[in-house]
C-alpha atoms as a PDB file:
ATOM      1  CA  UNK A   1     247.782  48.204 262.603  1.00  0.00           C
ATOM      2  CA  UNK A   2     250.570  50.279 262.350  1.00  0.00           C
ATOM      3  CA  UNK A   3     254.065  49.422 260.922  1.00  0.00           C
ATOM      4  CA  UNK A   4     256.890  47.783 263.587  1.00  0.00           C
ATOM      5  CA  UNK A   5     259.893  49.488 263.821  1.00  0.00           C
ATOM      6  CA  UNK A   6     262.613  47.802 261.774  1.00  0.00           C
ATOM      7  CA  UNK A   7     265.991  48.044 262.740  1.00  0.00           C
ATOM      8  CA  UNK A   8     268.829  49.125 260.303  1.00  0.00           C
ATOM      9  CA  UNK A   9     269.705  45.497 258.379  1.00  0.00           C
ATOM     10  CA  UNK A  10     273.020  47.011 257.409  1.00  0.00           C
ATOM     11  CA  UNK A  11     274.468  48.137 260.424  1.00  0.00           C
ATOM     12  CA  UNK A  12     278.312  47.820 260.659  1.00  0.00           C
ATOM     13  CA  UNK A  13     277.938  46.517 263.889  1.00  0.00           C
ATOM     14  CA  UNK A  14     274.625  44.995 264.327  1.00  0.00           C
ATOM     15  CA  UNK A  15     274.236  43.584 260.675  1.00  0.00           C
ATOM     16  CA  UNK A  16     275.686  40.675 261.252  1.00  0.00           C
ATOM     17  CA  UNK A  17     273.311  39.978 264.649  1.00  0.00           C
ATOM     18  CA  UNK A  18     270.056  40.616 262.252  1.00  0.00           C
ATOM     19  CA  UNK A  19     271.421  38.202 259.358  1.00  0.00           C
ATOM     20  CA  UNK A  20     271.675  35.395 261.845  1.00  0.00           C
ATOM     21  CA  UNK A  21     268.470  35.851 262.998  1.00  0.00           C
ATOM     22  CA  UNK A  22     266.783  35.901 259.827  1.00  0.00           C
ATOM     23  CA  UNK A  23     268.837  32.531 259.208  1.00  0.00           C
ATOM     24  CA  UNK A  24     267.303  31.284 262.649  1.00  0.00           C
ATOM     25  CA  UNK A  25     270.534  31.546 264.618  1.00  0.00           C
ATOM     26  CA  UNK A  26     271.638  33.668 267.826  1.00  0.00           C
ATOM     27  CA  UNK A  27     274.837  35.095 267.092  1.00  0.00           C
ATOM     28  CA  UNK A  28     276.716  37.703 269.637  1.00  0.00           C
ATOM     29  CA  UNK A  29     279.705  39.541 268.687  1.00  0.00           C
ATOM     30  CA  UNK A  30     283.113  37.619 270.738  1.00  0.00           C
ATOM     31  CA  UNK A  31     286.805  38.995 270.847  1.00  0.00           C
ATOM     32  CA  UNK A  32     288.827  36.269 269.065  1.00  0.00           C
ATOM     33  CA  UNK A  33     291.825  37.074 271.165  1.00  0.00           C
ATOM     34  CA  UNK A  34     290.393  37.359 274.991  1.00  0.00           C
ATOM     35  CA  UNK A  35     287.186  35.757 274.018  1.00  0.00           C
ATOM     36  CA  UNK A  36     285.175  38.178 276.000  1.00  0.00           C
ATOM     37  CA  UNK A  37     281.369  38.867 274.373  1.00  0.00           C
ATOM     38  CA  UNK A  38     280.951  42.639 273.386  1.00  0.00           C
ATOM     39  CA  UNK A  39     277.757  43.588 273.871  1.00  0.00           C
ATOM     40  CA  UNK A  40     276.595  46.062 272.523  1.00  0.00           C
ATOM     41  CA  UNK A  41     278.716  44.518 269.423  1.00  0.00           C
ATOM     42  CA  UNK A  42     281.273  46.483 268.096  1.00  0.00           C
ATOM     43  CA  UNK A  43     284.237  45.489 265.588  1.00  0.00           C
ATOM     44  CA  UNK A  44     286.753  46.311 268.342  1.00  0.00           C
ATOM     45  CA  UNK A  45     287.138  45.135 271.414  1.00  0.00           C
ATOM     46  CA  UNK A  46     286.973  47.302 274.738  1.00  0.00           C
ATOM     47  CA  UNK A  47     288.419  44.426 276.896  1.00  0.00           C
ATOM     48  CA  UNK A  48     292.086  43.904 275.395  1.00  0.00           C
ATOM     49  CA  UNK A  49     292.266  46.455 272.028  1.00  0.00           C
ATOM     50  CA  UNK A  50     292.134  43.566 269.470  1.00  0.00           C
ATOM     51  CA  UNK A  51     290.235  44.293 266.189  1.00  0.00           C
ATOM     52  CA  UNK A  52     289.884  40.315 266.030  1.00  0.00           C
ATOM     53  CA  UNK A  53     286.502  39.888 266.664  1.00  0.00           C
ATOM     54  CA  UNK A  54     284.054  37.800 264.990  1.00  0.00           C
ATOM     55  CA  UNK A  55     280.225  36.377 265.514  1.00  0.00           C
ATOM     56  CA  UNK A  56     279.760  33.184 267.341  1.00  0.00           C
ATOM     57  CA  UNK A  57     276.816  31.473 267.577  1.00  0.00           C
ATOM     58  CA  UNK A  58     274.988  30.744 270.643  1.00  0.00           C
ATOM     59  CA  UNK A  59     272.578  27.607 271.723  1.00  0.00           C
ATOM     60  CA  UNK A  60     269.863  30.380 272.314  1.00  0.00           C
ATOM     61  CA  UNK A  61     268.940  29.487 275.967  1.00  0.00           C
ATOM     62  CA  UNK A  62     269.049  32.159 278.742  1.00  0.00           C
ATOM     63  CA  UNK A  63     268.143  32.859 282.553  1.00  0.00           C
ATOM     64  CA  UNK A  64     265.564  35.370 283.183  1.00  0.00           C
ATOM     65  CA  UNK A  65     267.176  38.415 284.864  1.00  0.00           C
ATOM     66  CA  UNK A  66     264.540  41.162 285.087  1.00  0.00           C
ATOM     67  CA  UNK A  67     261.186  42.779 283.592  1.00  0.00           C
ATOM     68  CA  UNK A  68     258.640  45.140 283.477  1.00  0.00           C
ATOM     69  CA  UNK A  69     255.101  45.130 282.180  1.00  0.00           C
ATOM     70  CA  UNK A  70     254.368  48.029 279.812  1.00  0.00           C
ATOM     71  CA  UNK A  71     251.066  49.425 280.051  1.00  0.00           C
ATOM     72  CA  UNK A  72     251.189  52.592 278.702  1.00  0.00           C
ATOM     73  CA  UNK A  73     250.909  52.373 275.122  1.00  0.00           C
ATOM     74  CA  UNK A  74     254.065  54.175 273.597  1.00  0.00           C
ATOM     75  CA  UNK A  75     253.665  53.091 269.584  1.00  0.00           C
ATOM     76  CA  UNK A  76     250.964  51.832 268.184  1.00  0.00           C
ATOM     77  CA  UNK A  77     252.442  48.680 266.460  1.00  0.00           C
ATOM     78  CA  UNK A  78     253.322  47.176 269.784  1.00  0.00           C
ATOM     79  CA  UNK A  79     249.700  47.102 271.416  1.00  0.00           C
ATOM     80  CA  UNK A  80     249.572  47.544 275.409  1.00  0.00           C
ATOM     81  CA  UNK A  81     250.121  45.309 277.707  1.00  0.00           C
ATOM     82  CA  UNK A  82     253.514  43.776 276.636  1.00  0.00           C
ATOM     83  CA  UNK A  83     256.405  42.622 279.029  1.00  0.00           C
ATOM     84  CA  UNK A  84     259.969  43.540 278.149  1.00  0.00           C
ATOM     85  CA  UNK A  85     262.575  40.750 279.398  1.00  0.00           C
ATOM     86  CA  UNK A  86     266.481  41.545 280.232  1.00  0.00           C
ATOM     87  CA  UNK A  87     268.153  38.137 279.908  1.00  0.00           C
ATOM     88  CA  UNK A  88     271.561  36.808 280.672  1.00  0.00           C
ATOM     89  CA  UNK A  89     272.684  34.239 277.769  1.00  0.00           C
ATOM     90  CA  UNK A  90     274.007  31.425 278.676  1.00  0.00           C
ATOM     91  CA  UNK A  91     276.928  30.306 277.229  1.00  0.00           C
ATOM     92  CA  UNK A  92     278.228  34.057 276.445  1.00  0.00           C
ATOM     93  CA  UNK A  93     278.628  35.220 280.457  1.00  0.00           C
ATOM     94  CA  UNK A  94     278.530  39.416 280.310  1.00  0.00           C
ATOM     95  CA  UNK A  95     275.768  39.243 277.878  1.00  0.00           C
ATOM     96  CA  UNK A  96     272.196  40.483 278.313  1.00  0.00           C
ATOM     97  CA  UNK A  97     269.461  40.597 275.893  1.00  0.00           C
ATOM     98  CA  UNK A  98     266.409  42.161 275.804  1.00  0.00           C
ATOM     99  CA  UNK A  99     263.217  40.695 274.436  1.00  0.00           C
ATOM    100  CA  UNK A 100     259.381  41.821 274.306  1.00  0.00           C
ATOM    101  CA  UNK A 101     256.784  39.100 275.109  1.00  0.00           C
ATOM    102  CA  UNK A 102     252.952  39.716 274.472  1.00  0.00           C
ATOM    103  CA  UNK A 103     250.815  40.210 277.331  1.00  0.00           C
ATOM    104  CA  UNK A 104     251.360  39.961 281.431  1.00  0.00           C
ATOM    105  CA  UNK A 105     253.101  36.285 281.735  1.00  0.00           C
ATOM    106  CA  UNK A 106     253.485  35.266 284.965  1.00  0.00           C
ATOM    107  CA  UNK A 107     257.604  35.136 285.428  1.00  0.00           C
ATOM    108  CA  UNK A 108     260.056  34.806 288.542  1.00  0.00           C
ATOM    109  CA  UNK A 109     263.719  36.109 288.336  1.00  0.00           C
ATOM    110  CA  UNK A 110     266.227  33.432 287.221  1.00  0.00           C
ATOM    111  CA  UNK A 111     263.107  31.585 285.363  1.00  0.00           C
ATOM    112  CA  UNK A 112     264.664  29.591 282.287  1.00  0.00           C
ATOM    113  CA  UNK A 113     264.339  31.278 278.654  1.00  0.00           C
ATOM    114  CA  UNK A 114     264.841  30.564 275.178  1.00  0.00           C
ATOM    115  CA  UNK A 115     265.190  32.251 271.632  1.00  0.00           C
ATOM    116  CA  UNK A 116     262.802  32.704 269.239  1.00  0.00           C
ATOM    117  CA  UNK A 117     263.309  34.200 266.188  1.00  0.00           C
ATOM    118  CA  UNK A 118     260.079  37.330 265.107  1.00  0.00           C
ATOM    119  CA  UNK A 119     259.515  38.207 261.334  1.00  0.00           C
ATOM    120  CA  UNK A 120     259.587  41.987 261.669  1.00  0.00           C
ATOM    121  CA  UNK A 121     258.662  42.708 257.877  1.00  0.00           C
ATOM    122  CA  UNK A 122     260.647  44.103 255.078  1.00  0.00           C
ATOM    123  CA  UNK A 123     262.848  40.856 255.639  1.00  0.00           C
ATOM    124  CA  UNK A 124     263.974  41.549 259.382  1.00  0.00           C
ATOM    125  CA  UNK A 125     263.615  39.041 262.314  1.00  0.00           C
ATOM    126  CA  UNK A 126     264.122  40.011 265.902  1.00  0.00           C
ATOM    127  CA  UNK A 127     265.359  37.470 268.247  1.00  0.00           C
ATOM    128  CA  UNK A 128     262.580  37.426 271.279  1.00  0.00           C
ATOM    129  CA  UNK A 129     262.548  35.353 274.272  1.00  0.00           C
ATOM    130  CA  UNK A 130     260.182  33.119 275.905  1.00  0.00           C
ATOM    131  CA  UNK A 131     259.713  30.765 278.947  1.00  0.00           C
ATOM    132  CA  UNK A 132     260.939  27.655 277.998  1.00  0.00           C
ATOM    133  CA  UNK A 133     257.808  25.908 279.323  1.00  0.00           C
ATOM    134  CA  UNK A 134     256.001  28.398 277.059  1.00  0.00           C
ATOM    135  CA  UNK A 135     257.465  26.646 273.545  1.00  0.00           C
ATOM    136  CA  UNK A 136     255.459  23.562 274.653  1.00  0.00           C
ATOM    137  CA  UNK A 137     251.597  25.660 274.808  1.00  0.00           C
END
């Protein structure tokens, strides 16, 4: 099987996302002074200027907003058919996810999610999401 993408560990912006995750822990970038989540995470923040911004962990539970099943095989690490998930966190309102789930689950729009965390290799881990009711099977 081919190699998965890995994304870049040392990203001014997204580092800090990726260390949490291999730690286990949902972090999303939050303005200190507004307390508005910036996602996509950035050091600045878009809402009220303030460079006080800072990671804050989440409880890693989410409401399913949308998906698509991919069926057209695009790389050939991530073997066809896979579903793509969009969903809203919980306690950080404004912020969306995505996640990739193996297979065709069967799903319905504001269906309850939570994190996992997927080794990637070459020490990365991807937060993913799942059903909750899927943790338990």
């Amino acid at each position: 099987m081919a190699e998965r993408m890995i994304p870049p560990l040392a990203d001014r912006d997204t580092g800090g996302f990726f260390a949490a995750a291999a730690e286990g822990r949902l972090v999303l970038r939050t303005c200190s002074d507004c307390g508005r989540v910036l996602n996509p995470p950035m050091a600045h923040c878009r809402f009220c200027g303030s460079w006080n911004t800072g990671w804050k962990d989440s409880a890693g539970r989410g409401t399913l907003y949308s998906w698509t099943v991919v069926t057209h095989g695009v790389h050939p690490a991530y073997p066809t058919p896979y579903t793509v998930v969009l969903v809203d966190v919980d306690d950080a309102p404004g912020a969306r996810l995505v996640g990739m789930i193996p297979g065709e689950p069967s799903l319905r729009a504001g269906q309850p999610m939570e994190v996992w965390f997927d080794p990637a290799g070459d020490g990365a881990v991807i937060p993913q999401w799942r059903p909750v009711d899927a943790a338990s099977s």
